[in-house]
C-alpha atoms as a PDB file:
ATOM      1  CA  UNK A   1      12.152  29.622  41.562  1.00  0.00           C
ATOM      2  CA  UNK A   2      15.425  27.673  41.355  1.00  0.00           C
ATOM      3  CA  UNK A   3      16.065  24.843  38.552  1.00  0.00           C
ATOM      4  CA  UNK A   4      16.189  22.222  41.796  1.00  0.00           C
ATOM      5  CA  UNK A   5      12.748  23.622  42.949  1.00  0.00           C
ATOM      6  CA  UNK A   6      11.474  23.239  38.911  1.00  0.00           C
ATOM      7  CA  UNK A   7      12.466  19.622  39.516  1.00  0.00           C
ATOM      8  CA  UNK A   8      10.550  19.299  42.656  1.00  0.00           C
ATOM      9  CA  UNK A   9       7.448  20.267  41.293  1.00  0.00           C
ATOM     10  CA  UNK A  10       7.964  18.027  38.049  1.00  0.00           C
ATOM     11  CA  UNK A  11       8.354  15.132  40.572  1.00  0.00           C
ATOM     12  CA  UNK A  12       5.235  16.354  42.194  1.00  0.00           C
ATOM     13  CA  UNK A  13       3.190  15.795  38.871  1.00  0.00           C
ATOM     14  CA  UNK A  14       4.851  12.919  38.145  1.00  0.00           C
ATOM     15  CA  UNK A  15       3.796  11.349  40.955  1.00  0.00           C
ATOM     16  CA  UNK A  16      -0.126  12.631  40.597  1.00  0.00           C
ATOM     17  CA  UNK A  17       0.404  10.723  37.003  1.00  0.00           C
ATOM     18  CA  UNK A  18       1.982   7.468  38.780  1.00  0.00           C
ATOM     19  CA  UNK A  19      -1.597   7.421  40.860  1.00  0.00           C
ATOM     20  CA  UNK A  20      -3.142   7.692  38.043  1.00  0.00           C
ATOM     21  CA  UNK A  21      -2.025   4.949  35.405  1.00  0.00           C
ATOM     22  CA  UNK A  22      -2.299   1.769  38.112  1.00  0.00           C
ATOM     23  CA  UNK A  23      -5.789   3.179  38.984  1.00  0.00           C
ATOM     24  CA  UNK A  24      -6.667   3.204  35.180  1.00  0.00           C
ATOM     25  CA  UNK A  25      -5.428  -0.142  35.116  1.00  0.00           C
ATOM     26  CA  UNK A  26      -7.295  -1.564  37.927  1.00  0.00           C
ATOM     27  CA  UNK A  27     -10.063   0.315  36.664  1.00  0.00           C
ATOM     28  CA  UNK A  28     -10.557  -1.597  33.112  1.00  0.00           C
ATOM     29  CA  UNK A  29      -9.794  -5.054  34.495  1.00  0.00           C
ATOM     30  CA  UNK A  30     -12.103  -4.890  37.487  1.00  0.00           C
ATOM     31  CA  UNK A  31     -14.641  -2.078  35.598  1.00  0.00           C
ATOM     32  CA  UNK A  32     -16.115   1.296  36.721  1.00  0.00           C
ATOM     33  CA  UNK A  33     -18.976  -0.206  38.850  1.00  0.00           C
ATOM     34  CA  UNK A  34     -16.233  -1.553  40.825  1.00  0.00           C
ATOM     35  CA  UNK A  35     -14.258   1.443  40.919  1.00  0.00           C
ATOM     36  CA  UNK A  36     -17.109   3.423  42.136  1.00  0.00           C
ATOM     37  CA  UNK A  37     -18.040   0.740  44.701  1.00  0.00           C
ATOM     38  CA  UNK A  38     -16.913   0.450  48.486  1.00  0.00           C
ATOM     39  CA  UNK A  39     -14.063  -1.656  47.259  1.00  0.00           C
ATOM     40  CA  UNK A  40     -14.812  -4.340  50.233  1.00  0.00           C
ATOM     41  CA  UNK A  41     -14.364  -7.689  48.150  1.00  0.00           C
ATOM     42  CA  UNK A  42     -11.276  -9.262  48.112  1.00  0.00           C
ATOM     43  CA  UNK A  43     -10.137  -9.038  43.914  1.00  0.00           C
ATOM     44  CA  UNK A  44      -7.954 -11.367  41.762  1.00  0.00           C
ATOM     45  CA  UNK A  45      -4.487 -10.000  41.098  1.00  0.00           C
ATOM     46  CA  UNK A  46      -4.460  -7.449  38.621  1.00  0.00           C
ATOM     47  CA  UNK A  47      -2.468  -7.874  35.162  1.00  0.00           C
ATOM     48  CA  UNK A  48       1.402  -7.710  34.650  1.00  0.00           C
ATOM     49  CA  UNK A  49       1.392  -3.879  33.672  1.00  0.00           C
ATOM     50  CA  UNK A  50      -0.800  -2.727  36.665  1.00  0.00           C
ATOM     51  CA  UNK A  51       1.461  -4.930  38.948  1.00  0.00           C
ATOM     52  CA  UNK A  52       4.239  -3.537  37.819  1.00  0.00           C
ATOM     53  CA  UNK A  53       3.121   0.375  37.949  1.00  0.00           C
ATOM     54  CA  UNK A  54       1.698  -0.428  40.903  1.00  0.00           C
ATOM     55  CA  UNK A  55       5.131  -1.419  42.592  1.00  0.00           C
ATOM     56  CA  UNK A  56       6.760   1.709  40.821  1.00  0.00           C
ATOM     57  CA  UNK A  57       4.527   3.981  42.786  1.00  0.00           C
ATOM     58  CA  UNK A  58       5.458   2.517  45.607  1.00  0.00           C
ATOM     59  CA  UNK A  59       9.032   2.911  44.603  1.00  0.00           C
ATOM     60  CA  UNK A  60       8.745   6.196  44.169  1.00  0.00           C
ATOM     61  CA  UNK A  61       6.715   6.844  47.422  1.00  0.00           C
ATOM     62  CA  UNK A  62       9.840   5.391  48.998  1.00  0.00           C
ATOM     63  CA  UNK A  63      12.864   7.703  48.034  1.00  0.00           C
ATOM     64  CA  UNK A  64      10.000  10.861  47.164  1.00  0.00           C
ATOM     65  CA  UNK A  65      10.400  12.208  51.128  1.00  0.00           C
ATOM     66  CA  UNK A  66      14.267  11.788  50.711  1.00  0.00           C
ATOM     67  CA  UNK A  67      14.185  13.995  47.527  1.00  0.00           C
ATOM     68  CA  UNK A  68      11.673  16.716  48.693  1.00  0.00           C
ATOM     69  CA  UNK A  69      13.918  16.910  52.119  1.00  0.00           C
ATOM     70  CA  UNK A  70      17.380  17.116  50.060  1.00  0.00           C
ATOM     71  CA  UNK A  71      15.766  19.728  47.726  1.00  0.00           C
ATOM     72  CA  UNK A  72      14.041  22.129  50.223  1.00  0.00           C
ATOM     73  CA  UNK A  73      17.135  22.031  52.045  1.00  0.00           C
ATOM     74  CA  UNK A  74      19.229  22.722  50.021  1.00  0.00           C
ATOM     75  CA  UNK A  75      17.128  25.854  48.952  1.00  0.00           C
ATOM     76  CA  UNK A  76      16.231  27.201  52.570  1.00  0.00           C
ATOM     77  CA  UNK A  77      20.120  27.420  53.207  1.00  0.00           C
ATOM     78  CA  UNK A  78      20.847  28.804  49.666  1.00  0.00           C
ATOM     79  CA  UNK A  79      23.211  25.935  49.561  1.00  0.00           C
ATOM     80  CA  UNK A  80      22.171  24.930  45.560  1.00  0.00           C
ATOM     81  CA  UNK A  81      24.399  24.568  42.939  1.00  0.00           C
ATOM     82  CA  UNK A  82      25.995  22.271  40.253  1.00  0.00           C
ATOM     83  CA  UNK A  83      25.606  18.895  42.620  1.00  0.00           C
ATOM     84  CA  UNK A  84      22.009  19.667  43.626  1.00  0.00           C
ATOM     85  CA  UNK A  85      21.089  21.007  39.694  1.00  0.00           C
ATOM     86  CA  UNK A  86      22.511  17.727  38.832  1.00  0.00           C
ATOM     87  CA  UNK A  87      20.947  15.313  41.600  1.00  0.00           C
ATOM     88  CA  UNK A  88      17.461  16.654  41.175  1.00  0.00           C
ATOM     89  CA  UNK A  89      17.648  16.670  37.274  1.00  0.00           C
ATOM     90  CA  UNK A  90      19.244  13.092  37.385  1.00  0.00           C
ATOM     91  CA  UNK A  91      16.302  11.912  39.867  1.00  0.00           C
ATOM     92  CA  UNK A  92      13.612  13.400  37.908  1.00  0.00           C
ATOM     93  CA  UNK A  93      14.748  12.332  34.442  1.00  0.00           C
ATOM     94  CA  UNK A  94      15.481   8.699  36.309  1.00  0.00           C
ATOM     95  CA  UNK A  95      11.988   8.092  37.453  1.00  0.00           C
ATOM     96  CA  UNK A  96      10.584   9.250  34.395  1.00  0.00           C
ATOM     97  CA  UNK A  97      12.401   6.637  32.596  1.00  0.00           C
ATOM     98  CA  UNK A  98      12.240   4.034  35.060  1.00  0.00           C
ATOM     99  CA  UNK A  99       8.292   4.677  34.999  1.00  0.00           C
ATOM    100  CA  UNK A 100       7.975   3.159  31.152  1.00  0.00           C
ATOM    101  CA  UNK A 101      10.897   0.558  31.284  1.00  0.00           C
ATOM    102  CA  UNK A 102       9.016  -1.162  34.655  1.00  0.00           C
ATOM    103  CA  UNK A 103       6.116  -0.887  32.717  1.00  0.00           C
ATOM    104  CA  UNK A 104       7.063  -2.773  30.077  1.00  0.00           C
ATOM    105  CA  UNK A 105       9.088  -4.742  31.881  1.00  0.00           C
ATOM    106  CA  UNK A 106      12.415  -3.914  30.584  1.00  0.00           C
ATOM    107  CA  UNK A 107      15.454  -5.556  32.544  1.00  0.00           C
ATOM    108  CA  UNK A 108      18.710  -4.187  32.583  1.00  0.00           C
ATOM    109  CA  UNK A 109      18.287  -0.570  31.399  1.00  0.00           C
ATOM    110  CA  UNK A 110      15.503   0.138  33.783  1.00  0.00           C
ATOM    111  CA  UNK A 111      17.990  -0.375  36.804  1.00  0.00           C
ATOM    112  CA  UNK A 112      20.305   1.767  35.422  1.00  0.00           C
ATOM    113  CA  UNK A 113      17.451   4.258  34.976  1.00  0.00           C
ATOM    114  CA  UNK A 114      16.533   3.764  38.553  1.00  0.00           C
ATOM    115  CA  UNK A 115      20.339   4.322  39.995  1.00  0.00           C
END
């Protein structure tokens, strides 16, 4: 498996964790019984943090097709090499930093994180 294709499936998990943390989130402002529930009730806004994960999934939902498309084709016509090592290593490494800095609400650094 190729370095760019290593990166792909890092992405992959990191975006099984970025369901995750807004769903914890959700989960211990709104509790377990709701969690559990139907979910038909219209809920306050949830905190800050869970916003603000919440809207970084989403983020990454957005540009995650465009990276999965670059990388597979790159690989299916053996076309890999420095650039795409680089651009998938830079895009992982990006959203995992831009993941903590949202979080936290860090201005500044986090879009040069995201770019």
């Amino acid at each position: 498996m190729t370095t760019e294709l290593t990166y792909l499936a890092a992405t992959l998990i990191l975006a099984i964790v970025q369901v995750f943390l807004p769903a914890t989130g959700r989960t211990l402002t709104f509790g377990p019984k709701w969690n559990a529930g139907p979910r038909d009730e219209v809920m306050p806004p949830v905190g800050p943090m869970t916003g603000r994960l919440e809207r970084a999934q989403a983020n990454l939902y957005e540009t995650l097709p465009l990276f999965i498309g670059a990388v597979l084709i790159a690989h299916v016509t053996g076309e890999d090499g420095v650039l795409t090592l680089w651009g998938s290593a830079l895009y992982f490494w990006g959203r995992v930093a831009y993941v903590p800095l949202y979080a936290f609400g860090v201005t500044g650094v986090r879009s040069a994180a995201f770019t």
